[in-house]
C-alpha atoms as a PDB file:
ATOM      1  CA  UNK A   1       8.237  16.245  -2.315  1.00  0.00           C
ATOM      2  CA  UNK A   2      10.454  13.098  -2.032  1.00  0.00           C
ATOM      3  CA  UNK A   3      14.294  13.468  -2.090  1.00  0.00           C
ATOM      4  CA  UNK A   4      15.705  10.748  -4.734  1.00  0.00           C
ATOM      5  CA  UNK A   5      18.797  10.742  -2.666  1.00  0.00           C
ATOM      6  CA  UNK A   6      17.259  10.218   0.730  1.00  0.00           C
ATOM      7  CA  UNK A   7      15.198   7.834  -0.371  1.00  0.00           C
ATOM      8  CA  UNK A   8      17.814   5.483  -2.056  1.00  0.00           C
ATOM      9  CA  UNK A   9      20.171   6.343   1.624  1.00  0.00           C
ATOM     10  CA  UNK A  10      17.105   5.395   3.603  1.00  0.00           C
ATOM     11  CA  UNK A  11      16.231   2.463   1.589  1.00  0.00           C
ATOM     12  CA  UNK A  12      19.962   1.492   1.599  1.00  0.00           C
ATOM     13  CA  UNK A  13      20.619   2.124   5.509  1.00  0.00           C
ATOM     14  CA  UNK A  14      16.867   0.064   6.213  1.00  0.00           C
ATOM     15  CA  UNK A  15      18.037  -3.135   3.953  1.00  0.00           C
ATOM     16  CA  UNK A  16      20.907  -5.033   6.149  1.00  0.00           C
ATOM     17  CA  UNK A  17      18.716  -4.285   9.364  1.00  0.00           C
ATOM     18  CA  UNK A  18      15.139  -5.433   7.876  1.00  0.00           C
ATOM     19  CA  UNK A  19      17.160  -8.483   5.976  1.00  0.00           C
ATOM     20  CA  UNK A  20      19.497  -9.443   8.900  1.00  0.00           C
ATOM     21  CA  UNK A  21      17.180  -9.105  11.696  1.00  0.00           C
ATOM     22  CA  UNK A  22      13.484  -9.263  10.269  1.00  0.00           C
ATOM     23  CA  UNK A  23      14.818 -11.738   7.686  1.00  0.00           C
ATOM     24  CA  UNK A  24      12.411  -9.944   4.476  1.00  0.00           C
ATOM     25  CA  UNK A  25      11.711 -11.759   1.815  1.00  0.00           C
ATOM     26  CA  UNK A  26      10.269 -10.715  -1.078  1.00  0.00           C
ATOM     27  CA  UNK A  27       8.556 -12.551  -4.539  1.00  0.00           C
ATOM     28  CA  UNK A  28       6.538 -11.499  -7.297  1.00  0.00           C
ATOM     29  CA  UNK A  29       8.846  -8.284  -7.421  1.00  0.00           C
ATOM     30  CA  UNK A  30       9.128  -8.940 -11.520  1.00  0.00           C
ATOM     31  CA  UNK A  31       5.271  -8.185 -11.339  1.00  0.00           C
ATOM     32  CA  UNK A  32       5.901  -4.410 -10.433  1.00  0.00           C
ATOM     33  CA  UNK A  33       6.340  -2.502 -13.872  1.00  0.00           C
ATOM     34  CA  UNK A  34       9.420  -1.019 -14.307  1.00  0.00           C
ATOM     35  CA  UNK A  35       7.994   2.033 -15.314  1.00  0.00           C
ATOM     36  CA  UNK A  36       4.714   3.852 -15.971  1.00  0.00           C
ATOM     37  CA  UNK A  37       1.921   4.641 -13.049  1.00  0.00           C
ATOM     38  CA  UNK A  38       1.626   1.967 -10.639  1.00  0.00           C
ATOM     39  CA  UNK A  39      -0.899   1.399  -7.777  1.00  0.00           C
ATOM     40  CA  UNK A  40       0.863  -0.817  -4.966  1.00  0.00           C
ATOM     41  CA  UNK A  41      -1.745  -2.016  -2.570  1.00  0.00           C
ATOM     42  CA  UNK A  42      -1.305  -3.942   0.681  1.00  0.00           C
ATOM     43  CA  UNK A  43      -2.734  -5.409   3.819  1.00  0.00           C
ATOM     44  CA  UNK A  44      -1.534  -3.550   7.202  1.00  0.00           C
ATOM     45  CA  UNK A  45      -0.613  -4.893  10.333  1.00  0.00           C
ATOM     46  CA  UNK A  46       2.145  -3.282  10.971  1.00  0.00           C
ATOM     47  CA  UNK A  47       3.771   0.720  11.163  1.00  0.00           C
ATOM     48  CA  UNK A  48       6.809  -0.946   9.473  1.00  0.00           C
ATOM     49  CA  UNK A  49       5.010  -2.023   6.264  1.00  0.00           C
ATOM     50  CA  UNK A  50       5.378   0.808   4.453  1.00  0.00           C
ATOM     51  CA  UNK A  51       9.118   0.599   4.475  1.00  0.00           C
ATOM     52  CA  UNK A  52       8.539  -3.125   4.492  1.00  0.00           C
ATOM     53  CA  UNK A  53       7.274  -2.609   1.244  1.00  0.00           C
ATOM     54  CA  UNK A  54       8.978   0.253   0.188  1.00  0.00           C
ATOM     55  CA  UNK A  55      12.057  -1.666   0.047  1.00  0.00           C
ATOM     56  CA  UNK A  56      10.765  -5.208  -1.107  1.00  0.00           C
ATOM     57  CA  UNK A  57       9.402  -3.328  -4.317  1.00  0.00           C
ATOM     58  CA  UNK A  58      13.200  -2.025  -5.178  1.00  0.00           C
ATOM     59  CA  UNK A  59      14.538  -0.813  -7.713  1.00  0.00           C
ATOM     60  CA  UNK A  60      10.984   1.774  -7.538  1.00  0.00           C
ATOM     61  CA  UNK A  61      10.939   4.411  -5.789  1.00  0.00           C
ATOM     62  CA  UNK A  62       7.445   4.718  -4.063  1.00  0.00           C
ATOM     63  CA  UNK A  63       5.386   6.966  -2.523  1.00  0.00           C
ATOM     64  CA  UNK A  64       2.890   6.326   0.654  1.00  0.00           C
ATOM     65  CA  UNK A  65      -0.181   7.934   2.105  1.00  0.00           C
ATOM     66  CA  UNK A  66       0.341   8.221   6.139  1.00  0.00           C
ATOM     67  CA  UNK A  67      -1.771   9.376   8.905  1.00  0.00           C
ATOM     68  CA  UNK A  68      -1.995  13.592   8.749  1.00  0.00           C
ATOM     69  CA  UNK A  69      -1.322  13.045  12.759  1.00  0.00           C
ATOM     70  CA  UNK A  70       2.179  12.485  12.055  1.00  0.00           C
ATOM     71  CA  UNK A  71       2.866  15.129   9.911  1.00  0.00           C
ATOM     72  CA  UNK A  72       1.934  17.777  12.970  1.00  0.00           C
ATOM     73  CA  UNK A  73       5.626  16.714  14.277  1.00  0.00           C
ATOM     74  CA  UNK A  74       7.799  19.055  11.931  1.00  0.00           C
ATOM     75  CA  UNK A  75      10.725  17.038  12.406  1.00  0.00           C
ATOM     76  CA  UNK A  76       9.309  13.380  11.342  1.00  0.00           C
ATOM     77  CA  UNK A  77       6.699  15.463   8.848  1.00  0.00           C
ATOM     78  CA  UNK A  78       9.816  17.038   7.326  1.00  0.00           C
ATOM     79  CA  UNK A  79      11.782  13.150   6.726  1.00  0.00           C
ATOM     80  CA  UNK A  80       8.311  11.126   6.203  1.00  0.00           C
ATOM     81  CA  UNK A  81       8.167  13.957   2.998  1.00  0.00           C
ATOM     82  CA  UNK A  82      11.224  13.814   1.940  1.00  0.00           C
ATOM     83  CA  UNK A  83      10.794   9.721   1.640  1.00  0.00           C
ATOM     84  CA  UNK A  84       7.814   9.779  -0.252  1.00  0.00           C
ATOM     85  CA  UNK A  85       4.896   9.872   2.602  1.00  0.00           C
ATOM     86  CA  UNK A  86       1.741  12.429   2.182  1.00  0.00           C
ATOM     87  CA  UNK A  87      -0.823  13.200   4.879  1.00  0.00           C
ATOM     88  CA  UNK A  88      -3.907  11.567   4.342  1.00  0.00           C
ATOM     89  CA  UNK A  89      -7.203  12.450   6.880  1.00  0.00           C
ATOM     90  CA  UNK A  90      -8.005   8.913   7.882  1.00  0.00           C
ATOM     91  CA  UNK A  91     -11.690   8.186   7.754  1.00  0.00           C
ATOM     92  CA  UNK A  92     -13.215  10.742   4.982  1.00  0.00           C
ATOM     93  CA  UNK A  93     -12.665  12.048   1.702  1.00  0.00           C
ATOM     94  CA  UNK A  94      -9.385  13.927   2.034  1.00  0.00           C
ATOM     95  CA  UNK A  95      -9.447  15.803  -1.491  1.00  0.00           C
ATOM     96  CA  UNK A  96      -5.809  17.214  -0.871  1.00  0.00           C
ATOM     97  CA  UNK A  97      -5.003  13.931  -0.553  1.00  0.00           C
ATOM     98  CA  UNK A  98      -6.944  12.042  -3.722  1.00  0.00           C
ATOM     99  CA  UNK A  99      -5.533  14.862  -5.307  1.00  0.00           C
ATOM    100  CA  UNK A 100      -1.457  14.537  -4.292  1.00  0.00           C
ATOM    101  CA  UNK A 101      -2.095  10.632  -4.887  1.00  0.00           C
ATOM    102  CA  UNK A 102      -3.741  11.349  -8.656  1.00  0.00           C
ATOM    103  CA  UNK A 103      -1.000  13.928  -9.625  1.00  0.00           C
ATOM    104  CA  UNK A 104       1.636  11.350  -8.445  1.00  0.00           C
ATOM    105  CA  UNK A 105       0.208   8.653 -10.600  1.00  0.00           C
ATOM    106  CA  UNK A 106       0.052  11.110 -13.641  1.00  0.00           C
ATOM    107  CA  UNK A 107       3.424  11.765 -13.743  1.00  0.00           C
ATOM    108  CA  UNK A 108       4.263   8.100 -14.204  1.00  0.00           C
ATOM    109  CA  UNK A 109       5.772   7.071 -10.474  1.00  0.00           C
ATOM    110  CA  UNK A 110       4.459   4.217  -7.589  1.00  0.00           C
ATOM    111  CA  UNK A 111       2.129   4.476  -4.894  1.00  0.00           C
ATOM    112  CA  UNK A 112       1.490   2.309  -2.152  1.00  0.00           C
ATOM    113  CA  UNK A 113      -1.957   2.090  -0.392  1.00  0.00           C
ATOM    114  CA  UNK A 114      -3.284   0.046   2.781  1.00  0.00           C
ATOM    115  CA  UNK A 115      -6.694   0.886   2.484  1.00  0.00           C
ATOM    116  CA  UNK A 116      -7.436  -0.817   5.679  1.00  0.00           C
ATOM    117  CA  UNK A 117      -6.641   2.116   7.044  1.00  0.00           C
ATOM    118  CA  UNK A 118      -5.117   1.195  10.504  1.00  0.00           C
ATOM    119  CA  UNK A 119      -3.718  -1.988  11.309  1.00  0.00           C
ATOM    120  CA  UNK A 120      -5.657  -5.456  11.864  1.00  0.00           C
ATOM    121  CA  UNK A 121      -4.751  -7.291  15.096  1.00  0.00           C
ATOM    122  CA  UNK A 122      -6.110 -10.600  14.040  1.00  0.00           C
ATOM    123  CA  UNK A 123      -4.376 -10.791  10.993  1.00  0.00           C
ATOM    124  CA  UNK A 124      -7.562 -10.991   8.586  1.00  0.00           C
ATOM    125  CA  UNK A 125      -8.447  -8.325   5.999  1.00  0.00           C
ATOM    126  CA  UNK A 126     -10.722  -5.540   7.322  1.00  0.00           C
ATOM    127  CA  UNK A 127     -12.844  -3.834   5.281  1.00  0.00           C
ATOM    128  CA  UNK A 128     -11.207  -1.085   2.721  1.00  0.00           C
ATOM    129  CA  UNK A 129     -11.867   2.109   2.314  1.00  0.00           C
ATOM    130  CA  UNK A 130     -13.039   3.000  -1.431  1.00  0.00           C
ATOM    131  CA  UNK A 131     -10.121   4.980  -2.194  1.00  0.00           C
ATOM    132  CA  UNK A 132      -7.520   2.499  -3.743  1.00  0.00           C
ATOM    133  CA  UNK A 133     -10.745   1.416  -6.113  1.00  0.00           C
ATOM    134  CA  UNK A 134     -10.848   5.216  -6.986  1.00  0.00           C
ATOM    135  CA  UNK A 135      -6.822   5.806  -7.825  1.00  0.00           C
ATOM    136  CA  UNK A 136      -7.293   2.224  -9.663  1.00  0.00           C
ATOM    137  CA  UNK A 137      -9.890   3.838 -12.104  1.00  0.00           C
ATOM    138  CA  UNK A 138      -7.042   6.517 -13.288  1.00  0.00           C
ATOM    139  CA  UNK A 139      -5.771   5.919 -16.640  1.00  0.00           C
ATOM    140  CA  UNK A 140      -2.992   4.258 -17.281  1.00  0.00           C
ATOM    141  CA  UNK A 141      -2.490   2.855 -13.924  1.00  0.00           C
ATOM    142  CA  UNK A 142      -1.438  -0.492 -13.459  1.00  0.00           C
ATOM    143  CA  UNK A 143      -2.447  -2.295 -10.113  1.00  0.00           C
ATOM    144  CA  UNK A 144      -0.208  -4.708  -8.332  1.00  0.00           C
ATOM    145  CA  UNK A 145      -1.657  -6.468  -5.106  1.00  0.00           C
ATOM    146  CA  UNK A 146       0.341  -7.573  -2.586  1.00  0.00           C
ATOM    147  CA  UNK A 147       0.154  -8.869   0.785  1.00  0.00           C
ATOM    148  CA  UNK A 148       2.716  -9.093   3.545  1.00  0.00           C
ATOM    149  CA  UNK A 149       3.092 -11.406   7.113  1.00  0.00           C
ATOM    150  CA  UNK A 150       5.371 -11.322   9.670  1.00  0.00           C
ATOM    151  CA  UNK A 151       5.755  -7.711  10.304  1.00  0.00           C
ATOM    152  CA  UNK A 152       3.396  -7.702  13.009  1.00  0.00           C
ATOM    153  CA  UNK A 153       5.840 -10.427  14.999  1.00  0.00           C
ATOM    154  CA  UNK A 154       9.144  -8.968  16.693  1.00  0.00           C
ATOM    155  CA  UNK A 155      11.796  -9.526  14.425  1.00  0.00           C
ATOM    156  CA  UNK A 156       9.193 -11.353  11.959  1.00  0.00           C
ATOM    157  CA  UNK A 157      10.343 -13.022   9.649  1.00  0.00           C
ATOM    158  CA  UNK A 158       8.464 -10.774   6.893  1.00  0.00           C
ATOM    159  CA  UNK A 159       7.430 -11.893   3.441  1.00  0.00           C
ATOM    160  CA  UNK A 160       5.883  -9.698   0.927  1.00  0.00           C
ATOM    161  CA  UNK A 161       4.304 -10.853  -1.487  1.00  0.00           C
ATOM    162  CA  UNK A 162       3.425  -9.374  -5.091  1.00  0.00           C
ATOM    163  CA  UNK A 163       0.828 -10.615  -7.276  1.00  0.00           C
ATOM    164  CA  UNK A 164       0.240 -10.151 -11.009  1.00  0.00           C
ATOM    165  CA  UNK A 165      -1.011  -6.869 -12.481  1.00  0.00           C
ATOM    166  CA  UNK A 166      -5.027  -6.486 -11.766  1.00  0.00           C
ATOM    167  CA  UNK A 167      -6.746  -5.130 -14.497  1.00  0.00           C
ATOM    168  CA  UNK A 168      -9.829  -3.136 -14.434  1.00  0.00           C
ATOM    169  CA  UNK A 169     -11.107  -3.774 -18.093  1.00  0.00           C
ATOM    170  CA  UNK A 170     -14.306  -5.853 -17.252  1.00  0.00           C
ATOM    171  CA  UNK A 171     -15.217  -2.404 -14.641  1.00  0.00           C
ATOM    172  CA  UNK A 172     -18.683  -1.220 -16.487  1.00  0.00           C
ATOM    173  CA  UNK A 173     -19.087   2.232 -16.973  1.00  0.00           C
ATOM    174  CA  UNK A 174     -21.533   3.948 -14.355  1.00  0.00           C
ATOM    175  CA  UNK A 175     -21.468   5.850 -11.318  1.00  0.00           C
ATOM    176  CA  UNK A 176     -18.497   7.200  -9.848  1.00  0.00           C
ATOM    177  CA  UNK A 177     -18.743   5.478  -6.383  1.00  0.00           C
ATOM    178  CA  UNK A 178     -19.876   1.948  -8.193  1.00  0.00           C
ATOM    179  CA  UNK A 179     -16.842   1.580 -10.394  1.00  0.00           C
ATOM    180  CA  UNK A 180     -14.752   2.344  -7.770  1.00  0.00           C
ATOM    181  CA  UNK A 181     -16.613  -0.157  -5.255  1.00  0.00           C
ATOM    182  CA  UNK A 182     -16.514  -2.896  -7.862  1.00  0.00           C
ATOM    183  CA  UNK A 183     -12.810  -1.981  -8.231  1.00  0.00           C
ATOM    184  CA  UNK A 184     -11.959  -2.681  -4.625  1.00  0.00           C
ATOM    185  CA  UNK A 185     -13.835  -6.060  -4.738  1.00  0.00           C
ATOM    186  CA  UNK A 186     -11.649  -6.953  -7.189  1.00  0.00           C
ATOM    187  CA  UNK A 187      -8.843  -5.633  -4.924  1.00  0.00           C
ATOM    188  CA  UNK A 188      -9.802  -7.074  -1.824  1.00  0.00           C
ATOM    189  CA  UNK A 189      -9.895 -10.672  -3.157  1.00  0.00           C
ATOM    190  CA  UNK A 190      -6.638 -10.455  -5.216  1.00  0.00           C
ATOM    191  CA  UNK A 191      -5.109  -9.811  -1.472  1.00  0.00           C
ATOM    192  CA  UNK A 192      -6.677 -12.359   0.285  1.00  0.00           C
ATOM    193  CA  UNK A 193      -5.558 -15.184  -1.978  1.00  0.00           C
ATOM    194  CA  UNK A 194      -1.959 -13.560  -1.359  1.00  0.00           C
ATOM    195  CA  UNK A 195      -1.938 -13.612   2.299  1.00  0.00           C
ATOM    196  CA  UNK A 196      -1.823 -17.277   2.473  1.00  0.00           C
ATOM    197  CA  UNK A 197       0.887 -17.109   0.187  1.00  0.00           C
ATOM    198  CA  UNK A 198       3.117 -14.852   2.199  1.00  0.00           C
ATOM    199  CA  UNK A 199       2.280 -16.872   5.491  1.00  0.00           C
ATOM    200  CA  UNK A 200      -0.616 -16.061   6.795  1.00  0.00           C
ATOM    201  CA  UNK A 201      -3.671 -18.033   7.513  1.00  0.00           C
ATOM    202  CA  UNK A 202      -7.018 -18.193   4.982  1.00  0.00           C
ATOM    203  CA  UNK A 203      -8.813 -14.799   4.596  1.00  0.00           C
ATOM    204  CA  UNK A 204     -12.476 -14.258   5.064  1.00  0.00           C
ATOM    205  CA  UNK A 205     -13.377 -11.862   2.820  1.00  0.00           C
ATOM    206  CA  UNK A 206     -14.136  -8.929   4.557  1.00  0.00           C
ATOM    207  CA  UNK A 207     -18.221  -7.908   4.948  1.00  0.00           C
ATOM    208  CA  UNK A 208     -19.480  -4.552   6.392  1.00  0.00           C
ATOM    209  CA  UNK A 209     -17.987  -0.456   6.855  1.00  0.00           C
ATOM    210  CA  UNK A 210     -14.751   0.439   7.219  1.00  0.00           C
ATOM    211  CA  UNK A 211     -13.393   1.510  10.387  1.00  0.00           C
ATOM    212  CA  UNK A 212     -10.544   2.996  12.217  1.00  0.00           C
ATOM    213  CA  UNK A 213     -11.249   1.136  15.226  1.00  0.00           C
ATOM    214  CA  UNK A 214      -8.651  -1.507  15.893  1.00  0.00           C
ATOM    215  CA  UNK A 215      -9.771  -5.271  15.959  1.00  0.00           C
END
């Protein structure tokens, strides 16, 4: 369960060192609802983006889904939980995990997701995963896309970029697995058009399954 404190120290200690030597900058912060459930979600290139993020969407608090793998070291499992990270299984259906993100949207707090699901080394959008599409459905929660560049360069500079609130009205009602696929479309292309924004080069929408495999 996150620590309020350690997360506003963290955030605090992180700020001179990711403003004075990765030079972040942030817009479309106003975009981010002060309050209320709200689905953060990003592209990846980068193991700094979720602080990268973390602290451009101040003054949230938010929580992130990381990699189970690193939650088998007690010592970085113990801080990455006290921050706001859950394990997530990469690559499946982790229920444990749908469920942590669900109850943490319930209650009325932030999530961030990079349903990429590993990093891109070419700097285009790679297929996501269905589950931001799925936490997107939940009621109430407002989506905010938002794309970042530079944090895959040493010592960047990094922009993040948030874009206006998605909504998922227009989603017909159907199956389970279509809503949420229809959801992420609407995802998917909301990021892209941010990317260039933030610094980055066009996007190709991305075609095919998602994958762990770094390209």
């Amino acid at each position: 369960m996150m620590s309020p404190l350690m997360w506003d120290v963290g955030r605090a200690m992180l700020r001179p060192f990711f403003q004075f030597v990765y030079r972040l900058k942030r817009t479309g912060a106003d975009n981010i609802p002060a309050t209320g459930p709200v689905l953060i979600v990003c592209n990846h290139l980068s193991m700094l983006d979720p602080p990268f993020v973390g602290g451009a969407a101040r003054p949230r608090r938010v929580y992130f889904m990381s990699k189970a793998e690193l939650f088998k070291v007690t010592p970085v499992g113990w801080v990455l939980a006290k921050v706001g990270a859950f394990p997530v299984e990469r690559g499946g259906a982790d229920r444990d995990a749908i469920r942590t993100a669900r109850e943490i949207l319930a209650r009325g707090d932030a999530m961030v997701m990079f349903p990429e699901g590993t990093r891109s080394l070419s700097g285009n959008i790679r297929p996501f995963f269905p589950g931001a599409g799925l936490m997107a459905l939940e009621p109430g929660v407002k989506v905010v896309p938002a794309a970042l560049w530079g944090s895959q360069k040493r010592f960047g500079p990094v922009t993040v970029v948030f874009g206006e609130v998605i909504t998922m009205d227009d989603i017909p009602e159907g199956a389970r697995s279509e809503r949420a696929r229809l959801a992420t479309d609407k995802i998917v292309h909301a990021i892209a058009a941010l990317v260039e924004q933030a610094g980055g080069p066009p996007q190709v929408i991305p075609t095919g399954t998602p994958s762990l495999e770094r390209y």
